[in-house]
N, C-alpha and C. Protein backbone atom coordinates (compact mmCIF):
# COMPACT_ATOMS: atom_id res chain seq x y z
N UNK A 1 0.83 -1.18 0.00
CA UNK A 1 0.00 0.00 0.00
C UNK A 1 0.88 1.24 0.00
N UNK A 2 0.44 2.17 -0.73
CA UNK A 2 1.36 3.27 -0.64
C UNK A 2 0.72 4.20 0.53
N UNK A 3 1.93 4.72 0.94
CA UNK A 3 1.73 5.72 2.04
C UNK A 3 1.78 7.15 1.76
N UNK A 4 0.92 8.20 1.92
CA UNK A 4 0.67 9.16 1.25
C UNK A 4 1.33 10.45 2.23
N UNK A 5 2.12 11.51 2.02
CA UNK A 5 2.21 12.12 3.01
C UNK A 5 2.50 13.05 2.51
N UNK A 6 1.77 14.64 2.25
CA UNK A 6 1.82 16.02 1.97
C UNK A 6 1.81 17.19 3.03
N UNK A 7 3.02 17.93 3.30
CA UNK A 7 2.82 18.90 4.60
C UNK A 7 3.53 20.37 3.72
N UNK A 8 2.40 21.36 3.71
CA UNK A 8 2.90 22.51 3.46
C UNK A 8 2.97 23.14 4.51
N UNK A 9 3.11 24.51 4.79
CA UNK A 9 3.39 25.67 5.97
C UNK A 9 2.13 25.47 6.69
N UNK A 10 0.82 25.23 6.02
CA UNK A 10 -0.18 25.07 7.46
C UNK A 10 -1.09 24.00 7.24
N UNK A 11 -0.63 22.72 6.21
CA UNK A 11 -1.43 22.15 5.46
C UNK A 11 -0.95 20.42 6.14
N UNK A 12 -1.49 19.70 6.60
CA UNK A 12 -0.88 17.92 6.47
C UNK A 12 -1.65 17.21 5.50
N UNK A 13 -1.75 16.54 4.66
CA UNK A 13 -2.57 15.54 4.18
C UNK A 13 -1.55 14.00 4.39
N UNK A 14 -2.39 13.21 4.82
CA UNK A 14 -2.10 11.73 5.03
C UNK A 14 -2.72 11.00 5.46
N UNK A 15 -2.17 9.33 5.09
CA UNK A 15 -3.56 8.51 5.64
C UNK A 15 -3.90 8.72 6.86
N UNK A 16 -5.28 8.13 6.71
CA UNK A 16 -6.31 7.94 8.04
C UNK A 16 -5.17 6.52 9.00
N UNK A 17 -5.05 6.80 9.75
CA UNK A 17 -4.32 5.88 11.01
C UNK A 17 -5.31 5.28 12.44
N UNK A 18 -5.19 4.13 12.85
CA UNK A 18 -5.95 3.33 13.90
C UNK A 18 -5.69 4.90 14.74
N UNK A 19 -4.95 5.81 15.41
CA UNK A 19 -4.79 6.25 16.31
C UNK A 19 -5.34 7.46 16.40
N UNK A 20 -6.04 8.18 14.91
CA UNK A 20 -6.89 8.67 14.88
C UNK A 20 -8.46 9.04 15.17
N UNK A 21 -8.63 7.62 15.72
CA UNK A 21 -10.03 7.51 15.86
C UNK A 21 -10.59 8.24 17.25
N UNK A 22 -9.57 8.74 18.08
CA UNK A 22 -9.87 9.61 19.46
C UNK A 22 -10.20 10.71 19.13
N UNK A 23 -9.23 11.42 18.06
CA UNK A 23 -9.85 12.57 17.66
C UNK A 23 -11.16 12.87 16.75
N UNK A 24 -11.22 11.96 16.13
CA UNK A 24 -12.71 11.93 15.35
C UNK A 24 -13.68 11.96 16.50
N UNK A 25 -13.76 10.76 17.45
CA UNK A 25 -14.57 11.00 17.91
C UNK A 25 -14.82 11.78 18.94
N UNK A 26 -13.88 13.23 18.97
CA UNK A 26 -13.97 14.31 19.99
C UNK A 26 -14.56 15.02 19.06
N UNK A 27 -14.56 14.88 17.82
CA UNK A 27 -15.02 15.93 16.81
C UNK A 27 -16.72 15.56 16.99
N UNK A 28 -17.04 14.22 16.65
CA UNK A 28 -18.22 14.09 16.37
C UNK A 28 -19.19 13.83 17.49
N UNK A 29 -18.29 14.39 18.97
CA UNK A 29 -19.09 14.78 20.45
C UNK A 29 -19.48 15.85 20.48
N UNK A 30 -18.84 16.73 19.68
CA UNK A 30 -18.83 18.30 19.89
C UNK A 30 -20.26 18.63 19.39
N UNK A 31 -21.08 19.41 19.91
CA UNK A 31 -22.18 19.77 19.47
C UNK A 31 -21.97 20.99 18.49
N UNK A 32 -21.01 21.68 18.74
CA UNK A 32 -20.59 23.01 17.80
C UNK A 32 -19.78 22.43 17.03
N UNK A 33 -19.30 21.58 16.72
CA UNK A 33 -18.97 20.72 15.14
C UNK A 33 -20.09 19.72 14.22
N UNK A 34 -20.89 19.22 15.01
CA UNK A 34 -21.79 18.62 14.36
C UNK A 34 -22.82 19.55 13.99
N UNK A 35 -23.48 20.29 14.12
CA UNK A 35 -24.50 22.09 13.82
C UNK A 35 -24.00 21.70 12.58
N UNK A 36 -23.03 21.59 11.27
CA UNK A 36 -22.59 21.86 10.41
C UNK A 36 -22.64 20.22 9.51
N UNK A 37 -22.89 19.53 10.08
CA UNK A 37 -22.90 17.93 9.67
C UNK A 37 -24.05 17.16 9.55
N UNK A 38 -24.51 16.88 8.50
CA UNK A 38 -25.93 15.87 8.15
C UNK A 38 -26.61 16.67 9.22
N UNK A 39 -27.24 15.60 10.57
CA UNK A 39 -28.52 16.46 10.78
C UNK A 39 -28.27 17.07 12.34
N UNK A 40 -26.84 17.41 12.27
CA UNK A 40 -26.34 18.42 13.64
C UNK A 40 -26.16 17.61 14.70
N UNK A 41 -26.99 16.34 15.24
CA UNK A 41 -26.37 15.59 16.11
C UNK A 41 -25.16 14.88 16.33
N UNK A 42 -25.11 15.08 17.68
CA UNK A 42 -23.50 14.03 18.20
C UNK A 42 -23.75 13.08 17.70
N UNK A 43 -22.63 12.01 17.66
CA UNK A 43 -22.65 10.69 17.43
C UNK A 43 -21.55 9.55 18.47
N UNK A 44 -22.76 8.68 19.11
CA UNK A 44 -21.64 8.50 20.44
C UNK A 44 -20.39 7.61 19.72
N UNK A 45 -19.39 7.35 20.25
CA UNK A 45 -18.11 6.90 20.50
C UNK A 45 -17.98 5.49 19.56
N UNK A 46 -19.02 4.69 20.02
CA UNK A 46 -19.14 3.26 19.81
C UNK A 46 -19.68 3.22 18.11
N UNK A 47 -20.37 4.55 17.74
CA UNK A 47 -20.76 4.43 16.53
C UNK A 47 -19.37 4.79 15.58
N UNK A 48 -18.81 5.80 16.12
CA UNK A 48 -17.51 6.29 15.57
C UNK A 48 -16.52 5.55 15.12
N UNK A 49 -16.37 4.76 15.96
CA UNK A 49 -15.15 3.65 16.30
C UNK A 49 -15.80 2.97 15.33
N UNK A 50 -16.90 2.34 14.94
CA UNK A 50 -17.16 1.21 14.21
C UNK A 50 -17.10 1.89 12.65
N UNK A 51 -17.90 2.75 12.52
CA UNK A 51 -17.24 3.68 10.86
C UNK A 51 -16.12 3.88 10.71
N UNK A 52 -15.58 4.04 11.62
CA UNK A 52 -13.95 4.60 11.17
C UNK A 52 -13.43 3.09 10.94
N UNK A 53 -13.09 1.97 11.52
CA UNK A 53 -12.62 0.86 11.08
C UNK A 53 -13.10 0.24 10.36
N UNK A 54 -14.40 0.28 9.71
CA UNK A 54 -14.87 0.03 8.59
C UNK A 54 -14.19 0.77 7.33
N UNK A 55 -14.52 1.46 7.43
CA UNK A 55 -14.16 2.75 5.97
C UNK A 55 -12.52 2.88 6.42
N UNK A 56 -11.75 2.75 7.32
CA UNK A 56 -10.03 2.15 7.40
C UNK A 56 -9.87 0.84 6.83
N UNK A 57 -10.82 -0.71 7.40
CA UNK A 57 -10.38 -1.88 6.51
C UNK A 57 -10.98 -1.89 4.84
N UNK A 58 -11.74 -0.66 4.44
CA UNK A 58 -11.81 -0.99 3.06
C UNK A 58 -10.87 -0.40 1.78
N UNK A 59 -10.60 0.89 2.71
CA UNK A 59 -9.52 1.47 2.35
C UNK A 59 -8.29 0.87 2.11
N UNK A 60 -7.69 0.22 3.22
CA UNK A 60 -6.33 -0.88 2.83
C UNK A 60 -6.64 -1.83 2.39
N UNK A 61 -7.86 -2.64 2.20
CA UNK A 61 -7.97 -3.35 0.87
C UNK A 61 -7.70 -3.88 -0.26
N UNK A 62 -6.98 -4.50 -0.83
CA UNK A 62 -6.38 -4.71 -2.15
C UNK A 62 -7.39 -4.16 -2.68
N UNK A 63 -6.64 -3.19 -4.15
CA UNK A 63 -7.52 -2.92 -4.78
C UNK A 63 -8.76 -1.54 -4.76
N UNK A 64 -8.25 -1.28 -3.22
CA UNK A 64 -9.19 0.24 -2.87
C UNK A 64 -8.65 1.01 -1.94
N UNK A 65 -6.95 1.48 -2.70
CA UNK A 65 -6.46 2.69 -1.95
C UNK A 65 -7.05 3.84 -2.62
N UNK A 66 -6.70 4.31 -1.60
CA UNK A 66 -7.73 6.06 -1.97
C UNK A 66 -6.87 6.81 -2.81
N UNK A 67 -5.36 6.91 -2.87
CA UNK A 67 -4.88 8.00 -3.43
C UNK A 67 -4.70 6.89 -4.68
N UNK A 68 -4.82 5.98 -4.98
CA UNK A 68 -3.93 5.69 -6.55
C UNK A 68 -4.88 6.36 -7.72
């Protein structure tokens, strides 16, 4: 799998990582981040965790990297 990694002066782009999933789901607790997302509600923890390692094992996938 290729590993993707772009950093300008205020910019990172790179893969999604297992160790990411704490911060997602501080994002998608926040009530003043979700106001702006589908239908504004939080989304608890347990739902988070399970999308994110879903849409992470399809991603490394043979056959369904995101950047090729």
């Amino acid at each position: 799998m290729t590993q993707i990694f772009l950093e300008t002066e205020r910019l990172v782009l790179r893969d999604k990582r297992p160790d990411d999933v704490d911060f997602i789901a501080s994002l998608c607790a926040d009530p003043r981040v979700m106001r702006f997302i589908a239908d504004g509600c939080t989304v608890p923890r347990e739902e988070v965790e399970a999308r994110f390692f879903r849409v992470l094992a399809i991603e490394n996938a043979p056959g369904h990297e995101r950047w090729d």
